[in-house]
C-alpha atoms as a PDB file:
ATOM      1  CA  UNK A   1     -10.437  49.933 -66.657  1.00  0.00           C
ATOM      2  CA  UNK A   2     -10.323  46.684 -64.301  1.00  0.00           C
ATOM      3  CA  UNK A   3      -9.269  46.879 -60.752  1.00  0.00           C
ATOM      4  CA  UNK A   4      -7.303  43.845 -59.553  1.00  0.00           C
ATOM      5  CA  UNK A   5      -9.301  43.744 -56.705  1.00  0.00           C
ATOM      6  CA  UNK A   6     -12.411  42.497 -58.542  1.00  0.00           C
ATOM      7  CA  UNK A   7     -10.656  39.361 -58.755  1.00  0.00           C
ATOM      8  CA  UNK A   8      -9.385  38.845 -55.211  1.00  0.00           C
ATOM      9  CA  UNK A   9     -10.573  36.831 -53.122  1.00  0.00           C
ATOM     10  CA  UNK A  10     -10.221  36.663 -49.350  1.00  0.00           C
ATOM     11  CA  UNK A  11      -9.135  32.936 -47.780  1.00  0.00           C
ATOM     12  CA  UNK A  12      -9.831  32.173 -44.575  1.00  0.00           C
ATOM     13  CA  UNK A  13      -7.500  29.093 -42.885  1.00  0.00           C
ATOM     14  CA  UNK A  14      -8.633  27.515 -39.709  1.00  0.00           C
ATOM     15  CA  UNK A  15      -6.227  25.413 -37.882  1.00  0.00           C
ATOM     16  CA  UNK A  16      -7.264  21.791 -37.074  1.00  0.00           C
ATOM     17  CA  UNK A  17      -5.327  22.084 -33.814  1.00  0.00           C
ATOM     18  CA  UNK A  18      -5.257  25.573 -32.378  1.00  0.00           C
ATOM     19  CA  UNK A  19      -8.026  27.298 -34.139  1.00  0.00           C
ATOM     20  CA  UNK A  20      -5.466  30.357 -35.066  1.00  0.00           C
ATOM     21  CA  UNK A  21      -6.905  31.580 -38.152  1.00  0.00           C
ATOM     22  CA  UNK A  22      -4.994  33.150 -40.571  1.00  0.00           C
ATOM     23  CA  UNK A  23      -7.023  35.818 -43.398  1.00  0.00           C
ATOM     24  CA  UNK A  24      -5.383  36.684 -46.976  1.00  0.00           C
ATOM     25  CA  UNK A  25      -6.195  37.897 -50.116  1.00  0.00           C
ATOM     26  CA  UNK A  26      -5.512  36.328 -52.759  1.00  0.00           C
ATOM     27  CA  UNK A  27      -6.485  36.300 -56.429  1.00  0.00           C
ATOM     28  CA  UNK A  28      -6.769  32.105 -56.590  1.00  0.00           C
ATOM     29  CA  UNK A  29      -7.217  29.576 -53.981  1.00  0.00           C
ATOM     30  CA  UNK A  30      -3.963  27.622 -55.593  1.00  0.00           C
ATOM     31  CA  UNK A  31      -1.554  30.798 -55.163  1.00  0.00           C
ATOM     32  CA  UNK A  32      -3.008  30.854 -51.229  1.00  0.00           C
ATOM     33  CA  UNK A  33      -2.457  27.425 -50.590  1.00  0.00           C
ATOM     34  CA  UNK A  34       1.057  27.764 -51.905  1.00  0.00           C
ATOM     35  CA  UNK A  35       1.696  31.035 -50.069  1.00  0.00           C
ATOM     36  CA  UNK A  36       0.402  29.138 -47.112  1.00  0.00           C
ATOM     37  CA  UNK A  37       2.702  26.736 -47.733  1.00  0.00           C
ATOM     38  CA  UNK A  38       5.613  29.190 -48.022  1.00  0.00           C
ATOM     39  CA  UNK A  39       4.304  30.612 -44.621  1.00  0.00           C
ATOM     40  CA  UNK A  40       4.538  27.333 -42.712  1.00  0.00           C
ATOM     41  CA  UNK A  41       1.538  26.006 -42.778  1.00  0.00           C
ATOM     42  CA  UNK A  42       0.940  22.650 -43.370  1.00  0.00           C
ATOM     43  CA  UNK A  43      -1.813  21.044 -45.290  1.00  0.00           C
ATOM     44  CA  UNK A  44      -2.699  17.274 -45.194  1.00  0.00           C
ATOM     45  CA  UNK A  45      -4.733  15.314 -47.479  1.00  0.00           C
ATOM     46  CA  UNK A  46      -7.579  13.844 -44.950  1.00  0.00           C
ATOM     47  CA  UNK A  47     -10.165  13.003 -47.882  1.00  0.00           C
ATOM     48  CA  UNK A  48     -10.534  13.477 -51.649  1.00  0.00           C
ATOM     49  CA  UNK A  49     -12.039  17.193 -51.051  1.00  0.00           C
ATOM     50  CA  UNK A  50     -10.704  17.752 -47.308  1.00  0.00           C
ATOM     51  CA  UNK A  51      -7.520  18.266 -46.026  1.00  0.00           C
ATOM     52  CA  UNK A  52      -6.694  18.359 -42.456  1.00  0.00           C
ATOM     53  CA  UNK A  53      -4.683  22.391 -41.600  1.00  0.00           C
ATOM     54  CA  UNK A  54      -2.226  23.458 -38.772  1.00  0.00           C
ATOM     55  CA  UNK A  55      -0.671  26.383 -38.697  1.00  0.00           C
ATOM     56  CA  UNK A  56       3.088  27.158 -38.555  1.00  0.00           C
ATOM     57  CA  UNK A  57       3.625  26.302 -34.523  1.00  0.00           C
ATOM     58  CA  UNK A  58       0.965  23.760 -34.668  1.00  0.00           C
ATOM     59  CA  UNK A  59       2.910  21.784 -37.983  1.00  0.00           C
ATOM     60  CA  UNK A  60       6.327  21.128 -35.745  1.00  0.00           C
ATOM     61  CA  UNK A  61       3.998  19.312 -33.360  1.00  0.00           C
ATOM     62  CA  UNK A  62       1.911  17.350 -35.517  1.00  0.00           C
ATOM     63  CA  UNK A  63       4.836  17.004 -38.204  1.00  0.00           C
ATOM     64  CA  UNK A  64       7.815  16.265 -35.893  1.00  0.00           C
ATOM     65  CA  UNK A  65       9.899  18.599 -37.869  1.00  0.00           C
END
């Protein structure tokens, strides 16, 4: 027997702007960023392997939404 578990994986997100951190587990790093997403926070591409993160009351300001 397999416990989901052994395939979690906990993701840390740091915001760019207010250094809020936000912790999850999740069983892929795709599925975070898209729950992420879903939560508000916004991720921008900054370089081919970097992208620049704000979190949900940080994203209105740098955004303008």
């Amino acid at each position: 027997m397999s416990n989901d578990l052994d395939f979690m994986t906990t993701l840390s997100v740091l915001c760019d702007r207010c250094d809020r951190i936000d912790e999850s587990l999740f069983s892929d790093r795709a599925r975070a960023t898209a729950e992420l997403s879903d939560a508000g926070w916004v991720f921008i591409p900054d370089a081919p392997q970097h992208h620049r993160q704000f979190c949900p009351s940080c994203a209105e300001m740098v955004t303008g939404a």
